[in-house]
C-alpha atoms as a PDB file:
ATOM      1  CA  UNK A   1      96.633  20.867 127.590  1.00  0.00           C
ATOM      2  CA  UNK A   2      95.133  17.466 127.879  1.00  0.00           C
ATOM      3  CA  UNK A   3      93.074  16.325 124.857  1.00  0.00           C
ATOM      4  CA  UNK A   4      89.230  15.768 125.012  1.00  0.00           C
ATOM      5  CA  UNK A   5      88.419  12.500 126.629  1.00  0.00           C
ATOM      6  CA  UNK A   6      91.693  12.616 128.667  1.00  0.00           C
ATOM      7  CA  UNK A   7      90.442  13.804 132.266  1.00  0.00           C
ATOM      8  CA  UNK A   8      92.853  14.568 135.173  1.00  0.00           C
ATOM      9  CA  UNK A   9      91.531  13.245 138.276  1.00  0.00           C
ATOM     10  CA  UNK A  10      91.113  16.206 141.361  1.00  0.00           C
ATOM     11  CA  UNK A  11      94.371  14.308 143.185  1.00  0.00           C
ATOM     12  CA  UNK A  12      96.366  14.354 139.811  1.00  0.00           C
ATOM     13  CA  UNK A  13      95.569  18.611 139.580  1.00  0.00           C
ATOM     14  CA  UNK A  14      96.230  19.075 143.009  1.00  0.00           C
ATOM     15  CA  UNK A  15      99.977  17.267 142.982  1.00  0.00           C
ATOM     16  CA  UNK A  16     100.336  19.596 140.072  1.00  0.00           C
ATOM     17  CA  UNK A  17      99.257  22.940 141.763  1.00  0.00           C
ATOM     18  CA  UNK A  18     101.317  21.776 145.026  1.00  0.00           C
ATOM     19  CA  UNK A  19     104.271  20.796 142.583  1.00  0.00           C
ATOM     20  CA  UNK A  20     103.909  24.105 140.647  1.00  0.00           C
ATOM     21  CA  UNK A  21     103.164  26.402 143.851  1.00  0.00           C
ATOM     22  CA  UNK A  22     106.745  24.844 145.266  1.00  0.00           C
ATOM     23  CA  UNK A  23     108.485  25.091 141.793  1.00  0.00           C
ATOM     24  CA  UNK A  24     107.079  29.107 141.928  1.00  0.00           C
ATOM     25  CA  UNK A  25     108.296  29.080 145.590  1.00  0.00           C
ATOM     26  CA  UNK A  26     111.995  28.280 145.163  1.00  0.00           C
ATOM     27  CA  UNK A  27     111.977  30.103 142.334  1.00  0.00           C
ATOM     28  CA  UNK A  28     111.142  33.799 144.106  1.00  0.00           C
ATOM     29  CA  UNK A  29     113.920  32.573 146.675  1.00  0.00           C
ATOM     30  CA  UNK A  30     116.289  32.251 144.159  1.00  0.00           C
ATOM     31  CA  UNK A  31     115.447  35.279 143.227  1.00  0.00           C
ATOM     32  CA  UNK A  32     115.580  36.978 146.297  1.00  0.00           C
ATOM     33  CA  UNK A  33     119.174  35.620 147.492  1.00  0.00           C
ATOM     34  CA  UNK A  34     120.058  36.281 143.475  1.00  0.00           C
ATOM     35  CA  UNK A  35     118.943  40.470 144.372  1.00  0.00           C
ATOM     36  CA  UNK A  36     120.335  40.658 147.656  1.00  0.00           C
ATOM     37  CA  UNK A  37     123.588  39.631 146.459  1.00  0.00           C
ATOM     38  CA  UNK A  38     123.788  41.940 143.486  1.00  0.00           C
ATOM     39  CA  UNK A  39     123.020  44.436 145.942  1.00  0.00           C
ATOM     40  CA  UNK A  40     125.242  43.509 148.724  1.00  0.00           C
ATOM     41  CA  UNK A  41     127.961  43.396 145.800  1.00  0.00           C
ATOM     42  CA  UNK A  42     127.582  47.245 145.327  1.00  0.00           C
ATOM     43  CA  UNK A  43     127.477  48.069 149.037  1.00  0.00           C
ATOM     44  CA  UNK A  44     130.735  46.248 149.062  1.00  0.00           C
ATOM     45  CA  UNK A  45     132.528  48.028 146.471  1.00  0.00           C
ATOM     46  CA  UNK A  46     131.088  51.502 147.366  1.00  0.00           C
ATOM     47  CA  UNK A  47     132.055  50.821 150.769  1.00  0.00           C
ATOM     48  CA  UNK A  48     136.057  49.748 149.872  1.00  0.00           C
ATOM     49  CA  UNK A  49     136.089  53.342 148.183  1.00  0.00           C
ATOM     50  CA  UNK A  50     134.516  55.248 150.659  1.00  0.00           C
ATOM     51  CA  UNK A  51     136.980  53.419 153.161  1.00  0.00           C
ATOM     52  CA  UNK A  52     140.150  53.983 151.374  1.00  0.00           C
ATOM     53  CA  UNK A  53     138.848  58.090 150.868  1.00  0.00           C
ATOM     54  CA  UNK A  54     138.716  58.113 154.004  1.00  0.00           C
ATOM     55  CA  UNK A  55     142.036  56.823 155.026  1.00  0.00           C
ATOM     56  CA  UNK A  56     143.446  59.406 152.921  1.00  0.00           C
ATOM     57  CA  UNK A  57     141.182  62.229 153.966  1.00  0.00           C
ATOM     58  CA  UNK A  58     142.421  61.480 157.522  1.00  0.00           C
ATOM     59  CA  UNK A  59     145.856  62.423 156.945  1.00  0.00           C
ATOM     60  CA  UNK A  60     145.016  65.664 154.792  1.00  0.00           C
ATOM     61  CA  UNK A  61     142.527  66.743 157.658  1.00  0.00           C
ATOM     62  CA  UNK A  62     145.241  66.187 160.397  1.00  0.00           C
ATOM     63  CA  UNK A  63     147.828  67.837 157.955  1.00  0.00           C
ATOM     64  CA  UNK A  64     145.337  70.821 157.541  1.00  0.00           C
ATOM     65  CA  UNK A  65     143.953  71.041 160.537  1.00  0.00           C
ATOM     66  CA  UNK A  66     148.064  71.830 162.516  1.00  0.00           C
ATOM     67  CA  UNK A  67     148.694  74.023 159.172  1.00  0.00           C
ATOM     68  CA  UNK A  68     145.157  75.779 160.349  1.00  0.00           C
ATOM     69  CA  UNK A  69     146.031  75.988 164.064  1.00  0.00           C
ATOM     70  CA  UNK A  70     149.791  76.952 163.192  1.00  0.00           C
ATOM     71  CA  UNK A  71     148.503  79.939 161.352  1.00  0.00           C
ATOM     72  CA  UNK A  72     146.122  81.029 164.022  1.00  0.00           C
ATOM     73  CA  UNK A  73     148.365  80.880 166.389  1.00  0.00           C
ATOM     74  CA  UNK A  74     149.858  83.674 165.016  1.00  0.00           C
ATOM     75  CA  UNK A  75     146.877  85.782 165.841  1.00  0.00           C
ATOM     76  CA  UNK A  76     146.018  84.683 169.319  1.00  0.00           C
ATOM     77  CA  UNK A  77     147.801  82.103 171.584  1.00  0.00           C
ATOM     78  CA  UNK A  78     148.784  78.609 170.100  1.00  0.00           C
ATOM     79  CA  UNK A  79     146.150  76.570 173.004  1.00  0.00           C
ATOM     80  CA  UNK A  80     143.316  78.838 171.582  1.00  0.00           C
ATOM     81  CA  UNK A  81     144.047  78.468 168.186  1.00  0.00           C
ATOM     82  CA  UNK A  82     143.813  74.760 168.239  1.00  0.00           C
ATOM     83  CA  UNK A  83     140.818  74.940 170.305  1.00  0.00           C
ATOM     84  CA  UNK A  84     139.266  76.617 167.921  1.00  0.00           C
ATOM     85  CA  UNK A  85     140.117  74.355 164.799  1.00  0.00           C
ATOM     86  CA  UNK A  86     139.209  71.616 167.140  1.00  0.00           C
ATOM     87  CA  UNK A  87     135.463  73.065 167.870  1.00  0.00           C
ATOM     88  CA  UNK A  88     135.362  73.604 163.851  1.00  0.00           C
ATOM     89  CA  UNK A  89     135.759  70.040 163.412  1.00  0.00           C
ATOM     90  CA  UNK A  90     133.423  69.238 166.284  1.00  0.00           C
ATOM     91  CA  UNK A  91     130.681  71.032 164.193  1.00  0.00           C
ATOM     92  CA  UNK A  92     131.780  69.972 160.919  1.00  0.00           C
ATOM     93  CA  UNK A  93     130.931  66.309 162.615  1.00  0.00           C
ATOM     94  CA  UNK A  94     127.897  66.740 164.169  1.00  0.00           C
ATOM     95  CA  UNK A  95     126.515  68.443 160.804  1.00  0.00           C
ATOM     96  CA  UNK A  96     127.481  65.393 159.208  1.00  0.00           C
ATOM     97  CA  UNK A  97     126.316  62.727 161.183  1.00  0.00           C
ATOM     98  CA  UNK A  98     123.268  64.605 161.151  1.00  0.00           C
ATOM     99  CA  UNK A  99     122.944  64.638 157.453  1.00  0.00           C
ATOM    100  CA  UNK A 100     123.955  61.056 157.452  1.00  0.00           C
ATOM    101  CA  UNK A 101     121.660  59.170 159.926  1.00  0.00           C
ATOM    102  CA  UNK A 102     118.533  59.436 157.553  1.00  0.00           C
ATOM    103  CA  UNK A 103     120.450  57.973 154.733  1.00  0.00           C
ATOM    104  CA  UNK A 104     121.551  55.456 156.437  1.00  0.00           C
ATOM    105  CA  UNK A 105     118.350  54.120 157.499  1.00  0.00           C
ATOM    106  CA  UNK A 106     117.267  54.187 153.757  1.00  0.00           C
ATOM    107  CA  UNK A 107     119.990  51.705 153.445  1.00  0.00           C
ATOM    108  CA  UNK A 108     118.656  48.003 153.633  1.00  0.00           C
ATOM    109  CA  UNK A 109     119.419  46.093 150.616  1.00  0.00           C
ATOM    110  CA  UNK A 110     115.758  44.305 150.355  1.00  0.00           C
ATOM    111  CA  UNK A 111     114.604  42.231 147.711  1.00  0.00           C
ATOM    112  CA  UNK A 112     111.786  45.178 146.627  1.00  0.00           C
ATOM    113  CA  UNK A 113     111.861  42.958 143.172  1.00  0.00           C
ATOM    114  CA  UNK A 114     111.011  39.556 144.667  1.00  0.00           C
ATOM    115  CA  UNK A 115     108.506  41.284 147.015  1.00  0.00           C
ATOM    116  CA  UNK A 116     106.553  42.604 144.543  1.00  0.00           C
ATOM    117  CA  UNK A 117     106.588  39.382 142.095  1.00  0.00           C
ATOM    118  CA  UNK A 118     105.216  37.414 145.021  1.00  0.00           C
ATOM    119  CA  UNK A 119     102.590  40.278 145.727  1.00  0.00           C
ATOM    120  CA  UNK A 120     101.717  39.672 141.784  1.00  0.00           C
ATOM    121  CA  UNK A 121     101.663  35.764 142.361  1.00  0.00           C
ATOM    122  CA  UNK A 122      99.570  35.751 145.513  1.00  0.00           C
ATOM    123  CA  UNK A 123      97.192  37.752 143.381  1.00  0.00           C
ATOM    124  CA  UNK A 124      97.211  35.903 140.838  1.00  0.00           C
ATOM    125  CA  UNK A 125      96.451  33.177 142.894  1.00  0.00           C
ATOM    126  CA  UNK A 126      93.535  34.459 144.644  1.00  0.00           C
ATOM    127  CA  UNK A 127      91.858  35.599 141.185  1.00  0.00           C
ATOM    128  CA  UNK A 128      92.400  31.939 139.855  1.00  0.00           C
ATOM    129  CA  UNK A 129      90.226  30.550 142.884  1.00  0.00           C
END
């Protein structure tokens, strides 16, 4: 604080608001591109896992699915028996993409942390005037 007798002058405090409102500025956008990277860092690795579980659950489906038909086609004739494991996966699909889809759209890796600091320093602000 200044000392007694020392008075800032209204241009002096308002350099130092501007100054300090730009310092507070670049500070929440560090911040921001600081939590969106974290974030995007997770979706990354999650995403490399999911992808390579995939890859392999590809082949054990495809495996799985002829072993399926194969044995069905014992019952009834080999065209209908695939058909059938085919329509099984059809649903199995659509039941997951349906699960999926509002998930998704949960998904947007947004600074809620930054928002909510700026929310406290814009009211902050507007109690201070």
């Amino acid at each position: 604080m200044d000392e007694p007798g020392n008075v800032r002058g209204v241009g002096e405090i308002t350099k130092s608001l501007v100054r300090n409102l730009s310092d507070l500025a670049r500070a929440e956008a560090r911040q921001a591109v600081l939590e969106i990277q974290y974030e995007l860092r997770k979706l990354v690795v999650v995403g490399g896992l999911l992808a390579t579980a995939a890859f392999a659950l590809f082949f054990v489906l495809v495996l799985g699915s002829v072993a399926a038909a194969q044995g069905l086609a014992e019952l009834m004739h080999p065209a209908l028996a695939y058909l059938v494991v085919t329509v099984v996966w059809a649903l199995v699909a659509v039941v997951c993409v349906l699960i999926a889809l509002p998930r998704v759209r949960g998904l947007a890796p947004v600074p809620t942390r930054t928002i909510e600091s700026v929310k406290e320093d814009i009211t902050w602000i507007k109690n201070r005037s």
